[in-house]
PDB file of N, CA and C in Angstrom:
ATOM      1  N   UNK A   1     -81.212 -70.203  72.342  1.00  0.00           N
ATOM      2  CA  UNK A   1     -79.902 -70.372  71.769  1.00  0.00           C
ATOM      3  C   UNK A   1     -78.948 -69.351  72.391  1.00  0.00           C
ATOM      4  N   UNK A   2     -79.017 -69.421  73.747  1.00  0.00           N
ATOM      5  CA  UNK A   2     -77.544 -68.952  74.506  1.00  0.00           C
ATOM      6  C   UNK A   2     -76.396 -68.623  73.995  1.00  0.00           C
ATOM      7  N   UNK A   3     -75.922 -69.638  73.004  1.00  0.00           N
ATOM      8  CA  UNK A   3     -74.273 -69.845  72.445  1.00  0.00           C
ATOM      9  C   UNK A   3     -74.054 -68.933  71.559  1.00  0.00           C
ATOM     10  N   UNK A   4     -75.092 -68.928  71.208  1.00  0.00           N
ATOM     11  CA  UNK A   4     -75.252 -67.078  70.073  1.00  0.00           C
ATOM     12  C   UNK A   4     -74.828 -66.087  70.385  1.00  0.00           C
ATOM     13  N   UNK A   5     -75.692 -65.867  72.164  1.00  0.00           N
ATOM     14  CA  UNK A   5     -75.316 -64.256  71.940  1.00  0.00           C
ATOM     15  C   UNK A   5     -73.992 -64.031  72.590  1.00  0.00           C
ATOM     16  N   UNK A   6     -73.507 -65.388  73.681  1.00  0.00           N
ATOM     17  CA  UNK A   6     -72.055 -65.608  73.694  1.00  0.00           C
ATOM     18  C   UNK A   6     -71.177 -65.119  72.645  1.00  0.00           C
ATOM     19  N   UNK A   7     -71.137 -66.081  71.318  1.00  0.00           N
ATOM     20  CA  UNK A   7     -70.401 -65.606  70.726  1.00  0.00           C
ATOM     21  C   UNK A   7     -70.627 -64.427  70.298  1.00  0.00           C
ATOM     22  N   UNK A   8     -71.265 -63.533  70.368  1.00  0.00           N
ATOM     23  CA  UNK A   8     -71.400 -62.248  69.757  1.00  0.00           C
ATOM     24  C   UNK A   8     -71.104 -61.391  70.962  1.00  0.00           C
ATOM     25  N   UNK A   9     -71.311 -61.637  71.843  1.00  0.00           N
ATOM     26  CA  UNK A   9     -70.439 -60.837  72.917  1.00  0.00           C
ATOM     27  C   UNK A   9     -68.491 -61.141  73.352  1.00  0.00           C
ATOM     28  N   UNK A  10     -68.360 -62.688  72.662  1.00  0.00           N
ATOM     29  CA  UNK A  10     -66.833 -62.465  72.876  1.00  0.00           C
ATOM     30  C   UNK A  10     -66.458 -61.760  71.015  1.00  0.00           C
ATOM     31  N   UNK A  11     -67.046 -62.046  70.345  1.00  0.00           N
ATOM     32  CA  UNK A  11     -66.672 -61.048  68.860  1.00  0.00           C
ATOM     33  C   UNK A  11     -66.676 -59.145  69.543  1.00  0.00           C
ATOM     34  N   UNK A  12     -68.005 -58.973  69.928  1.00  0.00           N
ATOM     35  CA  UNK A  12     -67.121 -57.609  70.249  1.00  0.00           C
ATOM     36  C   UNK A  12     -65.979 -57.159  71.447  1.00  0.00           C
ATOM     37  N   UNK A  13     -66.535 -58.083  72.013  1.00  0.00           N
ATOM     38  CA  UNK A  13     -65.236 -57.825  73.183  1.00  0.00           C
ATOM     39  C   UNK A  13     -63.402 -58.140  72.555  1.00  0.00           C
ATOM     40  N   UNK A  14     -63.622 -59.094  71.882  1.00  0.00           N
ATOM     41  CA  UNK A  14     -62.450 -59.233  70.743  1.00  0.00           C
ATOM     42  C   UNK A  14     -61.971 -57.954  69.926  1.00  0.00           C
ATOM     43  N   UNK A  15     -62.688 -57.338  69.182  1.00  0.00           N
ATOM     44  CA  UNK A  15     -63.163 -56.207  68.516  1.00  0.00           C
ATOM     45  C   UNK A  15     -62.685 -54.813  69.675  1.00  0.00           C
ATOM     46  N   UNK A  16     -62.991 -54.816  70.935  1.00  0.00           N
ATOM     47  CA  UNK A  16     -62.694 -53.910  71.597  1.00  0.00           C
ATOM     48  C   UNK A  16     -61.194 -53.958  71.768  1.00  0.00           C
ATOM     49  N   UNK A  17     -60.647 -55.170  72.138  1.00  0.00           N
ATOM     50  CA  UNK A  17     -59.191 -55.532  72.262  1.00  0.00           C
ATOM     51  C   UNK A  17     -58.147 -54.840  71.058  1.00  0.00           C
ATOM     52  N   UNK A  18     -59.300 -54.906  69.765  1.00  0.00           N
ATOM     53  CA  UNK A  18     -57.860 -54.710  69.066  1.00  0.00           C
ATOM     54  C   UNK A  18     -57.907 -53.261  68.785  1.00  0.00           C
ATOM     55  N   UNK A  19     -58.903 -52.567  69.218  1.00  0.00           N
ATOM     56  CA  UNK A  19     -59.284 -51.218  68.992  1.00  0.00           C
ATOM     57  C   UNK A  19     -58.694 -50.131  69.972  1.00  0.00           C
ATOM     58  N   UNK A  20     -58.317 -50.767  71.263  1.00  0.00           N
ATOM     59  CA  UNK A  20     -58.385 -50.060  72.285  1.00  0.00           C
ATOM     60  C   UNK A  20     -56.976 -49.415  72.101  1.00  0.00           C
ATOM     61  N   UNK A  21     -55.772 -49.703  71.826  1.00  0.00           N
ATOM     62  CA  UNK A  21     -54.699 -49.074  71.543  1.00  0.00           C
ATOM     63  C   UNK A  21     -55.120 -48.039  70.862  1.00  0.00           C
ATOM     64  N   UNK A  22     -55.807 -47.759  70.149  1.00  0.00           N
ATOM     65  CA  UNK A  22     -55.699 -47.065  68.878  1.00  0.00           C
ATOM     66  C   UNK A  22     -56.807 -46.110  69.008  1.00  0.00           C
ATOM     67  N   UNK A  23     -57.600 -45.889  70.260  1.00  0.00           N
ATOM     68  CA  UNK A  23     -58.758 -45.046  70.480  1.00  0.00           C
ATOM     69  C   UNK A  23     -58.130 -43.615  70.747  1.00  0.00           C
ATOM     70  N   UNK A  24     -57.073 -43.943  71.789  1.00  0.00           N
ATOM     71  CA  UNK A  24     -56.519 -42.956  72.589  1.00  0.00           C
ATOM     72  C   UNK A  24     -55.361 -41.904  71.691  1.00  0.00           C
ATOM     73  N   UNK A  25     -54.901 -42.379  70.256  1.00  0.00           N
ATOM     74  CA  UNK A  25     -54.447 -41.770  69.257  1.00  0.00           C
ATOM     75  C   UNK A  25     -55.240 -40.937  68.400  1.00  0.00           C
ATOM     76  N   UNK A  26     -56.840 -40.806  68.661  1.00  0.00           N
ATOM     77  CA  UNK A  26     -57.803 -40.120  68.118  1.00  0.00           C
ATOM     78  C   UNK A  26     -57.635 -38.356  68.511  1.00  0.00           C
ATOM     79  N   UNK A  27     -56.665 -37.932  67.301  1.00  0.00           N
ATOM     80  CA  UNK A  27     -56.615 -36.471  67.716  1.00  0.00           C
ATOM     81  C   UNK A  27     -57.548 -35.397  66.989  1.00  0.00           C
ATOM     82  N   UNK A  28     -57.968 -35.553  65.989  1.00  0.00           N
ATOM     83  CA  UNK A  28     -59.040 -35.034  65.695  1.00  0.00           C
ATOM     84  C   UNK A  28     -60.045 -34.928  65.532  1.00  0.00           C
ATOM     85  N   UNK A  29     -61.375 -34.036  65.586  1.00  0.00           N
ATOM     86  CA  UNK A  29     -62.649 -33.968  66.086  1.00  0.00           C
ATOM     87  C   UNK A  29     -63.188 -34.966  65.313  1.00  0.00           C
ATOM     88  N   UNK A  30     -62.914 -35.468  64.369  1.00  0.00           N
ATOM     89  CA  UNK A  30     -63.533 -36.783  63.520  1.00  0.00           C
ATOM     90  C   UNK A  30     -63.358 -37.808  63.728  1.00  0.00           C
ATOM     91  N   UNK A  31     -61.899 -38.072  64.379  1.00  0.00           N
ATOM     92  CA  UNK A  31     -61.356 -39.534  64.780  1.00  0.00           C
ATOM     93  C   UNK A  31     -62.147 -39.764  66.013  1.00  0.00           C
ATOM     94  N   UNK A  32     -62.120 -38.728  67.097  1.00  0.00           N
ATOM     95  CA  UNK A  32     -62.843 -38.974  67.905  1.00  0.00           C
ATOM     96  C   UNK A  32     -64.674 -38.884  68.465  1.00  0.00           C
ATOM     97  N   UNK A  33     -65.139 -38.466  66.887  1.00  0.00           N
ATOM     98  CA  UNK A  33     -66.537 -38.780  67.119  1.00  0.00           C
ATOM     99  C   UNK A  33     -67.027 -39.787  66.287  1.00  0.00           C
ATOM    100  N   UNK A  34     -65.632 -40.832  65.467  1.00  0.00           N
ATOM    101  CA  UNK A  34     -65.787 -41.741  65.289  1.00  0.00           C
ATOM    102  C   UNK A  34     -65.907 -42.802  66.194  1.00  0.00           C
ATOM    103  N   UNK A  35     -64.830 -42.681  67.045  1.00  0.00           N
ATOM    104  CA  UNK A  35     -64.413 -43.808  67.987  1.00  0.00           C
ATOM    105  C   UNK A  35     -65.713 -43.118  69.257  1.00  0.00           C
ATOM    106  N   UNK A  36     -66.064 -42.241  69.163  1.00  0.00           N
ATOM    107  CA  UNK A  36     -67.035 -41.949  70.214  1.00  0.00           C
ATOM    108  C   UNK A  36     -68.342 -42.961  69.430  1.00  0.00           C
ATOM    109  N   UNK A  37     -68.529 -42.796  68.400  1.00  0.00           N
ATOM    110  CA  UNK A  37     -69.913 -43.951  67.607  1.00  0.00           C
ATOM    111  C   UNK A  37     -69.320 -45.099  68.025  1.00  0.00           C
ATOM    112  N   UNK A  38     -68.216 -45.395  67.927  1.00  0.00           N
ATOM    113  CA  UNK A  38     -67.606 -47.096  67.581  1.00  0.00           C
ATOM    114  C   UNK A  38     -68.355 -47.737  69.250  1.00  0.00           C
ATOM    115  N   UNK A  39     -67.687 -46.466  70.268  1.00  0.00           N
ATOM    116  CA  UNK A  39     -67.924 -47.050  71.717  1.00  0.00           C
ATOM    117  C   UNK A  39     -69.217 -47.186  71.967  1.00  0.00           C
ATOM    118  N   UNK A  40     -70.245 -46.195  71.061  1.00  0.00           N
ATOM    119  CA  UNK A  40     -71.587 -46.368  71.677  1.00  0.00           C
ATOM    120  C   UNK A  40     -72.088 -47.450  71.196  1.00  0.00           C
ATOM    121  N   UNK A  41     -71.940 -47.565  70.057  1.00  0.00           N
ATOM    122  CA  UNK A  41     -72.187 -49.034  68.895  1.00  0.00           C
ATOM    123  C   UNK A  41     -72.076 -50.495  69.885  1.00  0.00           C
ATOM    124  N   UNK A  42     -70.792 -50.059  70.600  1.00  0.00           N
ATOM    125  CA  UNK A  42     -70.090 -51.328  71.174  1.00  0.00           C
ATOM    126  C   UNK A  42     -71.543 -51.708  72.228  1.00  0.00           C
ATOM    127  N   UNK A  43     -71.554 -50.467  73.076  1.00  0.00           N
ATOM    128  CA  UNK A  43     -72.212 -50.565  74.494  1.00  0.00           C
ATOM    129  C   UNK A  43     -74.066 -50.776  73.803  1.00  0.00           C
ATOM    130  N   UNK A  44     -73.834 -50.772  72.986  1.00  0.00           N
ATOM    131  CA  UNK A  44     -75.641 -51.198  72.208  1.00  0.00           C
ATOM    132  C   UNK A  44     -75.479 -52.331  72.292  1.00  0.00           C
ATOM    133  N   UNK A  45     -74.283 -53.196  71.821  1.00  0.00           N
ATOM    134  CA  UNK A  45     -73.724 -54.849  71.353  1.00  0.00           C
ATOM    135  C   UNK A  45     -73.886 -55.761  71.967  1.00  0.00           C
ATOM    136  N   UNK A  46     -73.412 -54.871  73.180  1.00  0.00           N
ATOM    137  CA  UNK A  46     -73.129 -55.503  74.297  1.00  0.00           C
ATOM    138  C   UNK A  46     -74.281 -55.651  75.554  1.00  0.00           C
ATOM    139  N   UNK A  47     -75.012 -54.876  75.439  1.00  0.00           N
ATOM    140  CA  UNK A  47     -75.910 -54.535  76.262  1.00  0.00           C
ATOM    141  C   UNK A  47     -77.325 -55.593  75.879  1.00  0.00           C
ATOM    142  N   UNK A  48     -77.969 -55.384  74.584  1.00  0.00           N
ATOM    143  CA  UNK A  48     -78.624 -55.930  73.670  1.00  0.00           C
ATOM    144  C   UNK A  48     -78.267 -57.819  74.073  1.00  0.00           C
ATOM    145  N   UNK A  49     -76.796 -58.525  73.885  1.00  0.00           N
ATOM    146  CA  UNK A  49     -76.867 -59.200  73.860  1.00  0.00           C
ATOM    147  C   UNK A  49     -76.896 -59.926  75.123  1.00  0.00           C
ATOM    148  N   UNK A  50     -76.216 -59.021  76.543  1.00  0.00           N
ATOM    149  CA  UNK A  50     -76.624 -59.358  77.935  1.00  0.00           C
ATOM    150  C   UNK A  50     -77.889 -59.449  78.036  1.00  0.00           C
ATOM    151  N   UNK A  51     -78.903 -58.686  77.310  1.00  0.00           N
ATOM    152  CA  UNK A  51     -80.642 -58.658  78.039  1.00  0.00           C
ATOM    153  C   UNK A  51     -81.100 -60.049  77.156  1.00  0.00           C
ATOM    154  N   UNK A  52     -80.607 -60.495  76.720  1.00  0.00           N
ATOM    155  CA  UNK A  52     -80.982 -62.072  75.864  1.00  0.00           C
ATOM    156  C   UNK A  52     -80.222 -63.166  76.602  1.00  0.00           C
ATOM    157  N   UNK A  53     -79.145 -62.724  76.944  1.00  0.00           N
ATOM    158  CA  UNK A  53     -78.717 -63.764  78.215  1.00  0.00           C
ATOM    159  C   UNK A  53     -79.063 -63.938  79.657  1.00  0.00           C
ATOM    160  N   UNK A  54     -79.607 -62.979  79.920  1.00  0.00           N
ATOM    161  CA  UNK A  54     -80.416 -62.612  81.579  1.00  0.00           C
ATOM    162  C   UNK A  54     -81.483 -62.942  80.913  1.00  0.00           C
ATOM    163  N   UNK A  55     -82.320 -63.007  79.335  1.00  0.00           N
ATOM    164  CA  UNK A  55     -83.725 -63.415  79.558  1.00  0.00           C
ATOM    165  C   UNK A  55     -84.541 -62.339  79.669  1.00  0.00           C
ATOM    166  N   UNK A  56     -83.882 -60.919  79.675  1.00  0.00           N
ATOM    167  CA  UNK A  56     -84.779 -60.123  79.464  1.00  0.00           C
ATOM    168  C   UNK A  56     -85.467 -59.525  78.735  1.00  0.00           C
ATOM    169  N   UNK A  57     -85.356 -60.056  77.605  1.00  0.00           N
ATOM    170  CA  UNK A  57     -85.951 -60.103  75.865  1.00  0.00           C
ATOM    171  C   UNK A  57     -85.717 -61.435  75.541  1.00  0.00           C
ATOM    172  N   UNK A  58     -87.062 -61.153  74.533  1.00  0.00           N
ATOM    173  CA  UNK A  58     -87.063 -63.038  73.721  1.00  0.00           C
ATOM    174  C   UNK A  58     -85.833 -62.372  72.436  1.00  0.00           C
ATOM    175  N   UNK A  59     -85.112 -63.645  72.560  1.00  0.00           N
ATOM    176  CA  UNK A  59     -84.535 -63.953  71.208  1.00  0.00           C
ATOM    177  C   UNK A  59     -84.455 -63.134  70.166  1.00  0.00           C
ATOM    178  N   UNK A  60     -83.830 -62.929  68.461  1.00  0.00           N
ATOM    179  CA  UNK A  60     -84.591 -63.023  68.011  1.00  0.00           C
ATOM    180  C   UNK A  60     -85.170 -63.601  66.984  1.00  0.00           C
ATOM    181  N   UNK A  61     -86.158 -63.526  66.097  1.00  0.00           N
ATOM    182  CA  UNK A  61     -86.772 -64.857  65.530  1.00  0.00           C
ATOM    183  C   UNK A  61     -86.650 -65.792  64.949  1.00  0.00           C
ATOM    184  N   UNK A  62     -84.829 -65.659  64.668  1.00  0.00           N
ATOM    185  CA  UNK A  62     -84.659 -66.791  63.922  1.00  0.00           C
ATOM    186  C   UNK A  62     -83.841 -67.732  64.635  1.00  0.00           C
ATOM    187  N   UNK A  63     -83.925 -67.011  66.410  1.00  0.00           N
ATOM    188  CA  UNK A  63     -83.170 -67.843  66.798  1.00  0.00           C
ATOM    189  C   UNK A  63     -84.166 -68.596  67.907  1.00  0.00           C
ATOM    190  N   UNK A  64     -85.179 -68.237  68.039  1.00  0.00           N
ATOM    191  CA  UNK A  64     -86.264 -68.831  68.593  1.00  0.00           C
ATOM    192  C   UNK A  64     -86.643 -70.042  68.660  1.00  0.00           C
ATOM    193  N   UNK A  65     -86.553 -71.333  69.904  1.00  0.00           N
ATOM    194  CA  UNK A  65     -87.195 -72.514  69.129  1.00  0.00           C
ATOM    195  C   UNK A  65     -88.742 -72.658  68.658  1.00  0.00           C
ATOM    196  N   UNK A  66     -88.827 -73.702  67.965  1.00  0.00           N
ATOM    197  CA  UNK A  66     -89.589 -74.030  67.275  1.00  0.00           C
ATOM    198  C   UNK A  66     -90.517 -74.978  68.145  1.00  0.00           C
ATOM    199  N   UNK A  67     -91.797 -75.144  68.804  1.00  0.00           N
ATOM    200  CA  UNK A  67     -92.253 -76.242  68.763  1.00  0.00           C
ATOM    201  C   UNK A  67     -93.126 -76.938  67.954  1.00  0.00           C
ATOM    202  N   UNK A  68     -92.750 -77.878  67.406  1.00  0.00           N
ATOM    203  CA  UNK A  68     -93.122 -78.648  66.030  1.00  0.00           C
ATOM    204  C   UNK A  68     -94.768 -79.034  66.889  1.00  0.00           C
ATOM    205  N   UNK A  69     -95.911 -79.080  66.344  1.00  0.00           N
ATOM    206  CA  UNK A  69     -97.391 -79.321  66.230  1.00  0.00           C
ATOM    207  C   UNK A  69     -97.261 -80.497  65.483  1.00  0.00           C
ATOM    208  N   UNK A  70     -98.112 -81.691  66.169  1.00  0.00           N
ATOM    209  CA  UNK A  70     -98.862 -82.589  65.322  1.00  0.00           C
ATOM    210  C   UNK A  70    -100.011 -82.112  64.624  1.00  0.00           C
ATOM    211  N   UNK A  71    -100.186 -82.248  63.470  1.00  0.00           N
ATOM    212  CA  UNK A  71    -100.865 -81.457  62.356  1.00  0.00           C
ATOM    213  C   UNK A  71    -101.666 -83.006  62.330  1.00  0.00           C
ATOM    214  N   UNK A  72    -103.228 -83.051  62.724  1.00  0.00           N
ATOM    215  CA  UNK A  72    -104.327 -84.146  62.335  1.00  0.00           C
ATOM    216  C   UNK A  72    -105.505 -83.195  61.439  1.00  0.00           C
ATOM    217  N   UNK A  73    -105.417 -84.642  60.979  1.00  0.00           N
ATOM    218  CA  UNK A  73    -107.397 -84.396  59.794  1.00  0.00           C
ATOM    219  C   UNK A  73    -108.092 -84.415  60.293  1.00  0.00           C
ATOM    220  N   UNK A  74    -108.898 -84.011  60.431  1.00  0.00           N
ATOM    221  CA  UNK A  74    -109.857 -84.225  60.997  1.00  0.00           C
ATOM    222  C   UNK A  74    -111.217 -84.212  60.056  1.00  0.00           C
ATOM    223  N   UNK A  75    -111.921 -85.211  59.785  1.00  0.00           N
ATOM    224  CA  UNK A  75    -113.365 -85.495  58.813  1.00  0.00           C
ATOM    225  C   UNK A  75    -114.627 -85.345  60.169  1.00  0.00           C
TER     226      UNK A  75
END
């Protein structure tokens, strides 16, 4: 399920857009080891959801397909 981590990579990249004005107004040591978490947060987001689009991690499990088993009796 590709379209997933798409959309979760244009949500934060969206998310970065509306943030980015407002990083560089961070004048005190709190604002900016907030927005220093916010950016690392981001680059986890973002990173995480590229290695599921390159395929370099499975999924995860709930987004996994399913292959359905024919279930027989066997006597």
């Amino acid at each position: 399920m590709r379209h997933y981590a798409i959309l979760r990579l244009l949500l934060a990249c969206f998310f970065l857009y509306v943030a980015w004005p407002v990083i560089p107004e961070a004048t005190s040591q709190i604002g900016m080891l907030f927005w220093g978490g916010w950016l690392a947060f981001f680059l986890l987001v973002v990173g995480a959801n590229l290695a599921t689009l390159l395929q370099m991690t499975s999924p995860p499990v709930m987004e996994q397909e399913q292959q359905r088993q024919r279930q027989t009796l066997n006597h």
